[in-house]
PDB file of N, CA and C in Angstrom:
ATOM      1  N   UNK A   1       3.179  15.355 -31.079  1.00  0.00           N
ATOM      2  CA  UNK A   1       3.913  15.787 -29.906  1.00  0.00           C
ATOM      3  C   UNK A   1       4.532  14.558 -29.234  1.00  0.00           C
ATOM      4  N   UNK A   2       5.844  14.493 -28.995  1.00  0.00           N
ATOM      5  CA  UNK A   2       6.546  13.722 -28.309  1.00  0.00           C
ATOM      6  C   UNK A   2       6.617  13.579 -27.090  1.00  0.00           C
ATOM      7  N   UNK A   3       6.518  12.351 -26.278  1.00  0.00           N
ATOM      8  CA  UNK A   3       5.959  12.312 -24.860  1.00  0.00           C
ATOM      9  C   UNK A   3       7.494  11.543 -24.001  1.00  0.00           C
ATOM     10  N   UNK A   4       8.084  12.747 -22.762  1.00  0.00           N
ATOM     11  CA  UNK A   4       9.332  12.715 -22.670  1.00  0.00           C
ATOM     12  C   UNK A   4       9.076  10.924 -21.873  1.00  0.00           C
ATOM     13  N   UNK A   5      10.471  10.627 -21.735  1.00  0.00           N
ATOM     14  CA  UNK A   5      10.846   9.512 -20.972  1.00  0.00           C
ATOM     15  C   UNK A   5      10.063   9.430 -19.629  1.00  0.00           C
ATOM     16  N   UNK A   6       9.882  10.486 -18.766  1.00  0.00           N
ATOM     17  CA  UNK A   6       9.621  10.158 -17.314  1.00  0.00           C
ATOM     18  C   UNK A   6       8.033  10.211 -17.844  1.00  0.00           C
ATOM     19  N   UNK A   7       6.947  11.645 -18.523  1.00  0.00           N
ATOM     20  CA  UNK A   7       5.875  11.186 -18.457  1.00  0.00           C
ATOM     21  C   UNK A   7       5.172   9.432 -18.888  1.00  0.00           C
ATOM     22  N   UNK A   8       6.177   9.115 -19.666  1.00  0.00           N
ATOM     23  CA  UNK A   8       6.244   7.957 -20.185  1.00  0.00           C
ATOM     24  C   UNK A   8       5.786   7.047 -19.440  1.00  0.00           C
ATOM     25  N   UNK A   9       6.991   6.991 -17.975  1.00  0.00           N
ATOM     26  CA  UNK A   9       6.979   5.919 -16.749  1.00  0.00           C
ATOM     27  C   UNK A   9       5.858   6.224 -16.034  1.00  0.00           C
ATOM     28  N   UNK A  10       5.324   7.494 -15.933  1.00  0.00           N
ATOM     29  CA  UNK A  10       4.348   8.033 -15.212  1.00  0.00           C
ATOM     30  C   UNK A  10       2.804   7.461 -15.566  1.00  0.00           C
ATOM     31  N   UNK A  11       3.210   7.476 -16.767  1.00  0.00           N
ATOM     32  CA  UNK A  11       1.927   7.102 -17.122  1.00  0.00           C
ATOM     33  C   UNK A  11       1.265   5.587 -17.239  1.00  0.00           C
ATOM     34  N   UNK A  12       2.409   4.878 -17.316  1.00  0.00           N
ATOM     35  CA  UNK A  12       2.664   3.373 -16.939  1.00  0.00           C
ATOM     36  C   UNK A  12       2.616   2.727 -15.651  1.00  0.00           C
ATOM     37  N   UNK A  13       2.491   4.077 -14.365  1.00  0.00           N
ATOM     38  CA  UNK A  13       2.185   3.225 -13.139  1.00  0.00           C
ATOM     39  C   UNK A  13       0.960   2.928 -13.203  1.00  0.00           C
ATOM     40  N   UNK A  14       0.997   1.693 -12.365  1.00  0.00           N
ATOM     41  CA  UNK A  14      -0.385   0.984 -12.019  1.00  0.00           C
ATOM     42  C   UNK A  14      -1.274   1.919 -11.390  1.00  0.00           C
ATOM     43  N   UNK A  15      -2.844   2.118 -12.049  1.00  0.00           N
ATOM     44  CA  UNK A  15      -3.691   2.830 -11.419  1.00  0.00           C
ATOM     45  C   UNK A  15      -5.226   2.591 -11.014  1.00  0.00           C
ATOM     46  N   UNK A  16      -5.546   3.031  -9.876  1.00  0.00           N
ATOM     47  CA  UNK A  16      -7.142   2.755  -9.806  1.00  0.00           C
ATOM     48  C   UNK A  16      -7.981   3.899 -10.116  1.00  0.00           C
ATOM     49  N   UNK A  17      -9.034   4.369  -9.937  1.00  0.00           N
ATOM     50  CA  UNK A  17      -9.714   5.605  -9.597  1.00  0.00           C
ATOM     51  C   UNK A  17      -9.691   6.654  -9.458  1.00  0.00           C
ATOM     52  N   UNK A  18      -8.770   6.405  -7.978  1.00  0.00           N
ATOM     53  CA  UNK A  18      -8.330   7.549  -7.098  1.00  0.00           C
ATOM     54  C   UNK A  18      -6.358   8.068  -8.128  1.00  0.00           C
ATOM     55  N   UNK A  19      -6.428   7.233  -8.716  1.00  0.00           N
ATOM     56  CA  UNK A  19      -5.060   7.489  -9.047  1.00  0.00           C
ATOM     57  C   UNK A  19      -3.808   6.657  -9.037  1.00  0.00           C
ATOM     58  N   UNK A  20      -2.689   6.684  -8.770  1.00  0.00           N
ATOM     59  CA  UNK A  20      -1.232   5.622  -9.309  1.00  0.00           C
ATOM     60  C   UNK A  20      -1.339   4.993  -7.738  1.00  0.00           C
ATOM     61  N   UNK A  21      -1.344   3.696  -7.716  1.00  0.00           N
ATOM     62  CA  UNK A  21      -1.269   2.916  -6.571  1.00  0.00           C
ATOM     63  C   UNK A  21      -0.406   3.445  -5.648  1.00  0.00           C
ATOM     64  N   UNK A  22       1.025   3.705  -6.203  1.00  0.00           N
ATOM     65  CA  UNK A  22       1.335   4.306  -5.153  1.00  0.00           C
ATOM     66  C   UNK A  22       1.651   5.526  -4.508  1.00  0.00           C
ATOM     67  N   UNK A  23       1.315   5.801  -3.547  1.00  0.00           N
ATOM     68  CA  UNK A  23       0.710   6.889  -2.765  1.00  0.00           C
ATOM     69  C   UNK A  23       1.900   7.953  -2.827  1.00  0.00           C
ATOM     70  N   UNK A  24       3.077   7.225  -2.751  1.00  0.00           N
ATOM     71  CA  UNK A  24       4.993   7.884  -2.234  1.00  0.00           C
ATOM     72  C   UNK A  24       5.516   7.462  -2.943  1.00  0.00           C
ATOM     73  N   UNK A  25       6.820   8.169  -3.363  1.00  0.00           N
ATOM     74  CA  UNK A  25       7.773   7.746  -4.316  1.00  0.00           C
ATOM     75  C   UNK A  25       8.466   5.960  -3.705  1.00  0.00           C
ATOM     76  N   UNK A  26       8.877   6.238  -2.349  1.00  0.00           N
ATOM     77  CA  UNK A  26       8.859   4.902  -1.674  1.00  0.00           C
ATOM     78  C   UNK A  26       8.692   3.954  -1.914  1.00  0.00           C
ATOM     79  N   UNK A  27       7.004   3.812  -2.005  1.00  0.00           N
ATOM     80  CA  UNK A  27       6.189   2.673  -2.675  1.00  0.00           C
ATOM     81  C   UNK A  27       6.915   2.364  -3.466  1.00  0.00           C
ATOM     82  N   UNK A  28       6.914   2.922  -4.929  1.00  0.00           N
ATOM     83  CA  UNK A  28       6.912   3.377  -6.256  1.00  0.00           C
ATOM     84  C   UNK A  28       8.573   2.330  -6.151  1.00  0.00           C
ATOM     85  N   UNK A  29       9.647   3.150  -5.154  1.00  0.00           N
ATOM     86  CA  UNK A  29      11.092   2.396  -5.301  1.00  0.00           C
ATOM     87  C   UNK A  29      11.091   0.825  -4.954  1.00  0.00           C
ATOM     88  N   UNK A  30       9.819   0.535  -3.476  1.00  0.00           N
ATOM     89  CA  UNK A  30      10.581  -0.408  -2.867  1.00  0.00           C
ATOM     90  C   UNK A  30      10.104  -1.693  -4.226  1.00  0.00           C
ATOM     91  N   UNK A  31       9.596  -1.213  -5.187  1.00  0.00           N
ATOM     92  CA  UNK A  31       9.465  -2.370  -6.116  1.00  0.00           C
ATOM     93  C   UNK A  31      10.391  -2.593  -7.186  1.00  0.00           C
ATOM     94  N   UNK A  32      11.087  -1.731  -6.738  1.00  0.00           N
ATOM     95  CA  UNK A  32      12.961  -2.008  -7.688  1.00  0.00           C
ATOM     96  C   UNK A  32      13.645  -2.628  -6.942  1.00  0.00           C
ATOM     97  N   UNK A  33      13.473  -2.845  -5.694  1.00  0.00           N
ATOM     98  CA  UNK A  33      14.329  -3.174  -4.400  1.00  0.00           C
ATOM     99  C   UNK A  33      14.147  -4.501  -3.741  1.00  0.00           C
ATOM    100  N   UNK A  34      15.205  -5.205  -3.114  1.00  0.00           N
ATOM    101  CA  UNK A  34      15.054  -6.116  -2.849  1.00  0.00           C
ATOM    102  C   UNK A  34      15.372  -6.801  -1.228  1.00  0.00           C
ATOM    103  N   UNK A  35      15.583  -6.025  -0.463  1.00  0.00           N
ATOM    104  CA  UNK A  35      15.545  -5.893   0.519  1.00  0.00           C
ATOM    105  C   UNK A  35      14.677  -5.725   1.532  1.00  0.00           C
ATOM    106  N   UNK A  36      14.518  -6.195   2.604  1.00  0.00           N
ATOM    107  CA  UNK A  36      13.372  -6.660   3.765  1.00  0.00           C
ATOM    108  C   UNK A  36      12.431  -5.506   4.139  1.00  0.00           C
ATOM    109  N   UNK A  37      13.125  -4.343   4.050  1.00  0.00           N
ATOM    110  CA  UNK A  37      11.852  -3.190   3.717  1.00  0.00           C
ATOM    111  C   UNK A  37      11.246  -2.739   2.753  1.00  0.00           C
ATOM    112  N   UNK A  38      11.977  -2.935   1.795  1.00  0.00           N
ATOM    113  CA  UNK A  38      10.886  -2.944   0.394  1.00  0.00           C
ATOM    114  C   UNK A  38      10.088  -3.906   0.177  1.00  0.00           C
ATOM    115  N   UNK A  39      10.521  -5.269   1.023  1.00  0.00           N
ATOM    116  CA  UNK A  39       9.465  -6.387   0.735  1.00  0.00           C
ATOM    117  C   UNK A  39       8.596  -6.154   1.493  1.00  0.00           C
ATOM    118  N   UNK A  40       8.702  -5.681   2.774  1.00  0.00           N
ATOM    119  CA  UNK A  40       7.514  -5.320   3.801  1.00  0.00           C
ATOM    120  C   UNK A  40       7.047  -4.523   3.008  1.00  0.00           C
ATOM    121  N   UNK A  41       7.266  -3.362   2.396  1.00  0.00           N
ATOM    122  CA  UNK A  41       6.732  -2.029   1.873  1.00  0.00           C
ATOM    123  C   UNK A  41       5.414  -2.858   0.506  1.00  0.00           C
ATOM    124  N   UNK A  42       6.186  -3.272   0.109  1.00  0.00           N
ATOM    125  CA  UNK A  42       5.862  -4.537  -1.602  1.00  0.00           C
ATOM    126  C   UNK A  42       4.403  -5.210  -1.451  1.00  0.00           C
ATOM    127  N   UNK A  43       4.284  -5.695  -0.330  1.00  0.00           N
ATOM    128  CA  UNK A  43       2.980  -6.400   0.298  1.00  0.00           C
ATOM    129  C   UNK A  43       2.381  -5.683   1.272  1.00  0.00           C
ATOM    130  N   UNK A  44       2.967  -4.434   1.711  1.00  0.00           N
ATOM    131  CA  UNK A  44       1.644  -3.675   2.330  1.00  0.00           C
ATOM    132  C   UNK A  44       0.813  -2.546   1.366  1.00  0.00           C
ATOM    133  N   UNK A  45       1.782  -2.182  -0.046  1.00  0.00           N
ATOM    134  CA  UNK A  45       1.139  -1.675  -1.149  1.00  0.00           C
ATOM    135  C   UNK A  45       0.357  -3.214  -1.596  1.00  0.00           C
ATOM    136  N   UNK A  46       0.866  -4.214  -1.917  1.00  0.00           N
ATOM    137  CA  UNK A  46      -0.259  -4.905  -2.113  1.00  0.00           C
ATOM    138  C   UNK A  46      -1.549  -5.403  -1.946  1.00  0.00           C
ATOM    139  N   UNK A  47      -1.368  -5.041  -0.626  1.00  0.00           N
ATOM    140  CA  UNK A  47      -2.795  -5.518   0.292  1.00  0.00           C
ATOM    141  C   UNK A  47      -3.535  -4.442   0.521  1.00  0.00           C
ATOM    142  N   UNK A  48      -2.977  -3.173   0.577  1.00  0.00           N
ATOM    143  CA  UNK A  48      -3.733  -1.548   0.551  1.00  0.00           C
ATOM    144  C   UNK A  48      -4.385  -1.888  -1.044  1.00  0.00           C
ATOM    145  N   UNK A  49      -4.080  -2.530  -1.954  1.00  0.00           N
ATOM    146  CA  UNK A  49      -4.619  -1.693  -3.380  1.00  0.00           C
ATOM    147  C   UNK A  49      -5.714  -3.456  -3.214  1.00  0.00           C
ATOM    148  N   UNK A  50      -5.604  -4.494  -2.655  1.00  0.00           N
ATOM    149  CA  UNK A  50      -6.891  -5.383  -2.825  1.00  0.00           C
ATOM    150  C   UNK A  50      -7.660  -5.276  -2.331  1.00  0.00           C
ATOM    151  N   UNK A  51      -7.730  -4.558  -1.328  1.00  0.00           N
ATOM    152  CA  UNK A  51      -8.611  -3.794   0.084  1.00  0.00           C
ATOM    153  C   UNK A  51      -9.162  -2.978  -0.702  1.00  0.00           C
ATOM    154  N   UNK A  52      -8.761  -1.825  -1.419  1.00  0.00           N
ATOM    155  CA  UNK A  52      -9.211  -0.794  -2.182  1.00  0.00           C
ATOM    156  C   UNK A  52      -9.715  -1.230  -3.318  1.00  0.00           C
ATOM    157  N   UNK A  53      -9.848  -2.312  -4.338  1.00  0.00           N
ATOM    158  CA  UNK A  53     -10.669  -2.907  -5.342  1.00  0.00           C
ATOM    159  C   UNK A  53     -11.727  -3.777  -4.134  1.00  0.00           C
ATOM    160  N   UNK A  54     -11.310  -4.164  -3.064  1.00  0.00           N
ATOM    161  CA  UNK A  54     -12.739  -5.004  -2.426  1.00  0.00           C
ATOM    162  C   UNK A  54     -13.579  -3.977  -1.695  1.00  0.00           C
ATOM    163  N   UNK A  55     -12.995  -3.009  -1.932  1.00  0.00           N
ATOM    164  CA  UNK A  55     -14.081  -1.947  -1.072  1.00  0.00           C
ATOM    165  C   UNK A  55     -14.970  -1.542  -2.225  1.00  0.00           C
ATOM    166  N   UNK A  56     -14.562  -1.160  -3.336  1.00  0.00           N
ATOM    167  CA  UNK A  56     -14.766  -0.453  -4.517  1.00  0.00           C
ATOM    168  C   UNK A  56     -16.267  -1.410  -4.633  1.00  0.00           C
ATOM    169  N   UNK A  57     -15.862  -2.517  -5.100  1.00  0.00           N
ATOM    170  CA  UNK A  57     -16.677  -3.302  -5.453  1.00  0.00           C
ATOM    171  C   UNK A  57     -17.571  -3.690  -4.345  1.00  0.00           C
ATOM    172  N   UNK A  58     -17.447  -3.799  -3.293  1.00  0.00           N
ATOM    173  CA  UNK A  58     -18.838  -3.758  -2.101  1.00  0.00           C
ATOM    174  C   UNK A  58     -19.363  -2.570  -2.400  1.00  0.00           C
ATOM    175  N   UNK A  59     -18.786  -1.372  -2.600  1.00  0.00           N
ATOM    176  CA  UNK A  59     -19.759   0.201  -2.844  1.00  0.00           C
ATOM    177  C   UNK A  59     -21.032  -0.081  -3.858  1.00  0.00           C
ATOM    178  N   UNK A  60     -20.013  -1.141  -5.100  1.00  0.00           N
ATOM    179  CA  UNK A  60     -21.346  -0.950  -5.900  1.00  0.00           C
ATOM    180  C   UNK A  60     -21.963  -2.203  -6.050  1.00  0.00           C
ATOM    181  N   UNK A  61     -22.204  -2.952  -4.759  1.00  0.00           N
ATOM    182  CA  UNK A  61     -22.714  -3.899  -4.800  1.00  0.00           C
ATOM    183  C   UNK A  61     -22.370  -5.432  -5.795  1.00  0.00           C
ATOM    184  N   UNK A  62     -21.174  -5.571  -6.322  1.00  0.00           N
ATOM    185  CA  UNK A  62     -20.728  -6.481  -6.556  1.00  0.00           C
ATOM    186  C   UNK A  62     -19.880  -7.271  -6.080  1.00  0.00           C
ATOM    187  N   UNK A  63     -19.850  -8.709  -6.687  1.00  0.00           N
ATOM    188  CA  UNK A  63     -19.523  -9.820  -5.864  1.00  0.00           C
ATOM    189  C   UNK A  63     -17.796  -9.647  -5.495  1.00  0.00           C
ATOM    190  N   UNK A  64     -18.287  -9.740  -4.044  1.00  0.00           N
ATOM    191  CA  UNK A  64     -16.403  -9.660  -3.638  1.00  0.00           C
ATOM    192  C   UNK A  64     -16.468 -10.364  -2.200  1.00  0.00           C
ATOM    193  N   UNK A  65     -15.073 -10.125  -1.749  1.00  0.00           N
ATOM    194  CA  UNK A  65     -14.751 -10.562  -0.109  1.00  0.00           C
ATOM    195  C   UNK A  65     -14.177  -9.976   0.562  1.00  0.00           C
ATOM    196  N   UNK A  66     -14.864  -8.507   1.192  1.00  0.00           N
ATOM    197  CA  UNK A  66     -14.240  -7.677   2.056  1.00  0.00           C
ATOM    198  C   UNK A  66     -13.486  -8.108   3.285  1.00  0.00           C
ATOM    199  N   UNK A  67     -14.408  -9.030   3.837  1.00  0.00           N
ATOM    200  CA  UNK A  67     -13.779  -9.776   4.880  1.00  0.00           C
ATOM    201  C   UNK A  67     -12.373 -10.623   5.000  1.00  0.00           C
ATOM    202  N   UNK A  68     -11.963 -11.065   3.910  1.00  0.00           N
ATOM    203  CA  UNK A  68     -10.882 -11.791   3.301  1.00  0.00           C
ATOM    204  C   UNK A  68     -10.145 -10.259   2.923  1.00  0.00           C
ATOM    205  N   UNK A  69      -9.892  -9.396   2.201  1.00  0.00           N
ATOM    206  CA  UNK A  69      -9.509  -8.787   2.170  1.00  0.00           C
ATOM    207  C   UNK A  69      -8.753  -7.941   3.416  1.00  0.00           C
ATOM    208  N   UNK A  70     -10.049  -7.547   4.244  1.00  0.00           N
ATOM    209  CA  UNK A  70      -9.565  -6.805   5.344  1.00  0.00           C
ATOM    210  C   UNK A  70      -8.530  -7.875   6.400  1.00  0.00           C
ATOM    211  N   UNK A  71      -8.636  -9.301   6.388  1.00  0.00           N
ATOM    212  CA  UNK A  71      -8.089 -10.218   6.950  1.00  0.00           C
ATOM    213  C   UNK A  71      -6.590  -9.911   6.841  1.00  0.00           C
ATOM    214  N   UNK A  72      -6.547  -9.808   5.617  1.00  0.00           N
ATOM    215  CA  UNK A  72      -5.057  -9.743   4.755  1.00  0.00           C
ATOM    216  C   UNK A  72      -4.255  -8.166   5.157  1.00  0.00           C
ATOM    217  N   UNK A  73      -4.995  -7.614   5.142  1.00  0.00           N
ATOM    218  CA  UNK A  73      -5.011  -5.915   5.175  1.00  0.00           C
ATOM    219  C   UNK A  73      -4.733  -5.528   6.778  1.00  0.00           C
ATOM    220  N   UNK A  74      -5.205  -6.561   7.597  1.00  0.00           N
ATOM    221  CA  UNK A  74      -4.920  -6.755   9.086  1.00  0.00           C
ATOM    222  C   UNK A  74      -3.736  -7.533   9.505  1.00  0.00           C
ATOM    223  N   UNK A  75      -3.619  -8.743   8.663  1.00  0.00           N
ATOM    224  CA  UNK A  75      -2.189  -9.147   8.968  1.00  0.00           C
ATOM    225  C   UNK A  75      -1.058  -8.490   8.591  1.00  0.00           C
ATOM    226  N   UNK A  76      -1.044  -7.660   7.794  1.00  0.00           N
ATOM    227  CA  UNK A  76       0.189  -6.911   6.893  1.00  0.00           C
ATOM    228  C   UNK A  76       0.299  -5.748   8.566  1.00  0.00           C
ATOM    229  N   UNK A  77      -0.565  -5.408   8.550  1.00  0.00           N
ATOM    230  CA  UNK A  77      -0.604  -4.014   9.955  1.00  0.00           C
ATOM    231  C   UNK A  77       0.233  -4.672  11.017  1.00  0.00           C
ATOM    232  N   UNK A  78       0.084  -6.357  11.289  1.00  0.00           N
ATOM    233  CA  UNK A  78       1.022  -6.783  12.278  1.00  0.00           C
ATOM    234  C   UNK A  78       2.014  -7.080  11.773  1.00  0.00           C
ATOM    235  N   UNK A  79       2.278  -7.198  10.282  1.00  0.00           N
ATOM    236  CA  UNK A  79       3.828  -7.323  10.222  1.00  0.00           C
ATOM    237  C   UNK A  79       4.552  -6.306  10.553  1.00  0.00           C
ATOM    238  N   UNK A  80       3.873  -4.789   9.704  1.00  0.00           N
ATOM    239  CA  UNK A  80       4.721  -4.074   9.381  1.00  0.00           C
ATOM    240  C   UNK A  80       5.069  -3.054  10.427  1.00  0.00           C
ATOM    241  N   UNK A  81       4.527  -3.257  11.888  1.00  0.00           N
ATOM    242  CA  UNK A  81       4.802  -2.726  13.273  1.00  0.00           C
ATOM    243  C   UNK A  81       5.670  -3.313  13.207  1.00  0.00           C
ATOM    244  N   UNK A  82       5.782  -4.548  13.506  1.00  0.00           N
ATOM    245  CA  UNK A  82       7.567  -5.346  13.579  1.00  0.00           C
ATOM    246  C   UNK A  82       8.483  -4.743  13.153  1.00  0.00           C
ATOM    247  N   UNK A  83       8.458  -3.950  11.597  1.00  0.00           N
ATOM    248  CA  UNK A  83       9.216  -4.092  10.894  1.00  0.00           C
ATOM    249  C   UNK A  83       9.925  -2.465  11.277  1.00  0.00           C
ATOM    250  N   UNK A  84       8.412  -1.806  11.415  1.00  0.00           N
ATOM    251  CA  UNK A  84       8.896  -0.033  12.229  1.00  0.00           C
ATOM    252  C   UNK A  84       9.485  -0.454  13.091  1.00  0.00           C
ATOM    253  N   UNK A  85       9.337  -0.936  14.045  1.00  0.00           N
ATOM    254  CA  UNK A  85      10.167  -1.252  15.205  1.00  0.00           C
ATOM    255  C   UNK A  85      12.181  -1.738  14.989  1.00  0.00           C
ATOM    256  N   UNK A  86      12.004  -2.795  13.991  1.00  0.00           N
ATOM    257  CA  UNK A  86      12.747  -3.166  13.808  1.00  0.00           C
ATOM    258  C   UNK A  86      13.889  -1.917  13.223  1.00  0.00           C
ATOM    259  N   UNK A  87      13.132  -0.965  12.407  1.00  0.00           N
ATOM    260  CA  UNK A  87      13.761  -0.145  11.769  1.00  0.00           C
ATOM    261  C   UNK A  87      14.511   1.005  12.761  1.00  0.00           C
ATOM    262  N   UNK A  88      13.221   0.745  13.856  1.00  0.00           N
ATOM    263  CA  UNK A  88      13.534   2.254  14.561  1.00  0.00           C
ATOM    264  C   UNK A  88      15.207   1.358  15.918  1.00  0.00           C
ATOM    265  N   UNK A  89      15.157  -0.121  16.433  1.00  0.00           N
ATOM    266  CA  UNK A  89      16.243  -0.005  16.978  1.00  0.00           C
ATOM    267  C   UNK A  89      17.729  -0.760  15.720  1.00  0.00           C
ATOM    268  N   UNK A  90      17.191  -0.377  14.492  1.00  0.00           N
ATOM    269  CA  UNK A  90      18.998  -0.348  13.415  1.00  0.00           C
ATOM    270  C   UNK A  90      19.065   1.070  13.534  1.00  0.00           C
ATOM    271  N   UNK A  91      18.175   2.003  14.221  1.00  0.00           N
ATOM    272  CA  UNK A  91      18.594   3.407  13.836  1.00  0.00           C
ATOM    273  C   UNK A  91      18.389   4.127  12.252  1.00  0.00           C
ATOM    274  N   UNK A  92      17.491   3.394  11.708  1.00  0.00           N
ATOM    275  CA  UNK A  92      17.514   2.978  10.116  1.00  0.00           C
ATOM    276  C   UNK A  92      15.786   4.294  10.416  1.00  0.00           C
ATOM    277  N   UNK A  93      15.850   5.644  10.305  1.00  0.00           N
ATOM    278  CA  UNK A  93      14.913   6.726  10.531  1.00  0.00           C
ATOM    279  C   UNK A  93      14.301   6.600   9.141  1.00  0.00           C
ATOM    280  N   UNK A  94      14.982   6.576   8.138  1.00  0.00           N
ATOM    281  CA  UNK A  94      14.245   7.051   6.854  1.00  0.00           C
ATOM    282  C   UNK A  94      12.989   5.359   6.535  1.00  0.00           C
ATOM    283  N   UNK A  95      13.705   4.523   6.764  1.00  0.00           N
ATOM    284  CA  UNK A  95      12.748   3.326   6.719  1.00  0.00           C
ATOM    285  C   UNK A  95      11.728   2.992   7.879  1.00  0.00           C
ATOM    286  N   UNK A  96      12.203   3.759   8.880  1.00  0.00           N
ATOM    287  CA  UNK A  96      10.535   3.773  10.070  1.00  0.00           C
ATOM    288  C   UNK A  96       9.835   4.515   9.496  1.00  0.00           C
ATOM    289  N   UNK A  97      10.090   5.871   9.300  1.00  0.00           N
ATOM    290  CA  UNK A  97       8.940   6.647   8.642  1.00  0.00           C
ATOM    291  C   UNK A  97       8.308   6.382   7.042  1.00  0.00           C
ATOM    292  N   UNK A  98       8.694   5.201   6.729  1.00  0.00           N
ATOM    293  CA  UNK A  98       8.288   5.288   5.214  1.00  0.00           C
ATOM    294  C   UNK A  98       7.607   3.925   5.766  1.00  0.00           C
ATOM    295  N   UNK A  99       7.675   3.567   6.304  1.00  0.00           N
ATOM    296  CA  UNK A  99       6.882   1.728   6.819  1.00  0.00           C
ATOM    297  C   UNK A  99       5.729   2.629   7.823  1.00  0.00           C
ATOM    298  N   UNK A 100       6.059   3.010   8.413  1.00  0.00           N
ATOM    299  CA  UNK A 100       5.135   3.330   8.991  1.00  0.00           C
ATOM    300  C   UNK A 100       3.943   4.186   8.663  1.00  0.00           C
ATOM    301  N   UNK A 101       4.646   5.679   7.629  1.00  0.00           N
ATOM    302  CA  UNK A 101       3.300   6.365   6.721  1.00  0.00           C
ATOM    303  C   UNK A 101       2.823   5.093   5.757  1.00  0.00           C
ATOM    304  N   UNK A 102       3.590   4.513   5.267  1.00  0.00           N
ATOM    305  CA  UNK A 102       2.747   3.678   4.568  1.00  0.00           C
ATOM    306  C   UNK A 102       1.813   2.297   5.343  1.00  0.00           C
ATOM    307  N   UNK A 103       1.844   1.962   6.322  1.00  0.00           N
ATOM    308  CA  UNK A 103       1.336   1.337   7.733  1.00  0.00           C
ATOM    309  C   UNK A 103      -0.390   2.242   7.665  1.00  0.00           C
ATOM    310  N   UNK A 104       0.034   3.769   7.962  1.00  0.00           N
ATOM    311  CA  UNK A 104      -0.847   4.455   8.075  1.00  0.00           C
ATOM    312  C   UNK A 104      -2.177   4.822   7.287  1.00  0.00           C
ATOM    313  N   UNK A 105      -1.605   4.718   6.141  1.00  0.00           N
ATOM    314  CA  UNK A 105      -2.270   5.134   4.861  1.00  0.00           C
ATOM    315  C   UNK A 105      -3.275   3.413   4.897  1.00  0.00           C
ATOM    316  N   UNK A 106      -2.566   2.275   5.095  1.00  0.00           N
ATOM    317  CA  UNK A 106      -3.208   1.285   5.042  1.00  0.00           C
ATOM    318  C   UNK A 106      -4.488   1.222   6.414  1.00  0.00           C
ATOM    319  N   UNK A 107      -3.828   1.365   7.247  1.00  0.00           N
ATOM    320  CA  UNK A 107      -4.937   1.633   8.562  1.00  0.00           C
ATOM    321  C   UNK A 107      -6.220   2.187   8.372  1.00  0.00           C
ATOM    322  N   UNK A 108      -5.664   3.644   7.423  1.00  0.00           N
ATOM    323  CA  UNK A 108      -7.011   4.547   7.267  1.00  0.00           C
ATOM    324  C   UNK A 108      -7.975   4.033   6.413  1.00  0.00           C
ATOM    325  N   UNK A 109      -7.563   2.947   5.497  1.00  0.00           N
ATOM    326  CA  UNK A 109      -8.719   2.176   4.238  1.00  0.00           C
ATOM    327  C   UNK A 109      -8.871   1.443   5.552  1.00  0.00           C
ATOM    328  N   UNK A 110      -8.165   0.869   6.166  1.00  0.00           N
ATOM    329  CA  UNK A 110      -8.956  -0.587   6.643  1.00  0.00           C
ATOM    330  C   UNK A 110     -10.201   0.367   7.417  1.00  0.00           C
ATOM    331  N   UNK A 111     -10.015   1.623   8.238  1.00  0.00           N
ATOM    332  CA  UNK A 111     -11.196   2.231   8.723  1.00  0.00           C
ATOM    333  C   UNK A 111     -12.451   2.430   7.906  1.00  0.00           C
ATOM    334  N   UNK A 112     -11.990   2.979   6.705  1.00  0.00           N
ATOM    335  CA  UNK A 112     -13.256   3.213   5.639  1.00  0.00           C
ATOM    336  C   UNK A 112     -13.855   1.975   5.512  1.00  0.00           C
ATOM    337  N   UNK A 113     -13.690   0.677   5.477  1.00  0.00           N
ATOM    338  CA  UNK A 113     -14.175  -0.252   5.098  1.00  0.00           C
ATOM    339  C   UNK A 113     -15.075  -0.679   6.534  1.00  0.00           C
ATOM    340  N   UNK A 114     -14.338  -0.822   7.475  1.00  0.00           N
ATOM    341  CA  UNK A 114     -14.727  -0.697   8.753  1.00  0.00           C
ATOM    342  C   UNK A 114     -16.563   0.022   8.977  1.00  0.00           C
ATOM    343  N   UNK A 115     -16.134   1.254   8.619  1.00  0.00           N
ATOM    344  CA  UNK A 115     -17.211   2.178   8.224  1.00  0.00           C
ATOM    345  C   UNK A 115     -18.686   1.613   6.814  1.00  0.00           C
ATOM    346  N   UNK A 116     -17.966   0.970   5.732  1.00  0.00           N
ATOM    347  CA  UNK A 116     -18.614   0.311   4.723  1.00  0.00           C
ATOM    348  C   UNK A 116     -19.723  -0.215   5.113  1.00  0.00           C
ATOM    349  N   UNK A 117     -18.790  -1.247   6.010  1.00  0.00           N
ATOM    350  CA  UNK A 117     -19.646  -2.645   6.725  1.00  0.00           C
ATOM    351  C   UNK A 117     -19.063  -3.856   5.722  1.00  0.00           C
TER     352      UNK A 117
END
């Protein structure tokens, strides 16, 4: 059985556990893209998915650095308010709400970990 072109790509995204790193098609674009919201977007998927291997690995008791992690995972949260902001006075709607759900989605791990200890 022949496996079409897109399951192809599909199956080639980067994945953890829970599934393909990224959460939104968004994600998924701003890494074709080269522009100041895909780079914000680029490194707050980055720092959501090292947060999510340093959590993983505190669950099962192996050697990691949540704290360093969440550090990183906390500075990205102050960029990428800037960057909603920034988006919301270009009038630029589709890139506040995609910085910002993805803002969100990062917030809610940094809570679980929060919760970890």
């Amino acid at each position: 059985m022949a496996i079409d072109p897109l399951t192809s790509d599909v199956l080639r995204l980067p994945r953890d556990a829970a599934g393909p790193v990224f959460h939104e098609p968004w994600e998924a674009q701003a890494f074709a893209q080269d522009d100041e919201t895909a780079k914000a977007l680029q490194r707050t998927v980055a720092a959501r998915t090292i947060l999510h291997v340093c959590l993983e690995r505190h669950k099962k008791n192996e050697p990691t650095d949540l704290t360093a992690a969440m550090d990183i995972a906390r500075s990205q949260v102050g960029e990428m308010k800037s960057h909603v902001e920034a988006a919301k006075e270009a009038k630029d709607i589709d890139a506040a709400v995609n910085l910002a759900a993805t803002t969100k989605r990062l917030l809610s791990l940094i809570a679980d970990c929060e919760k970890a200890g």
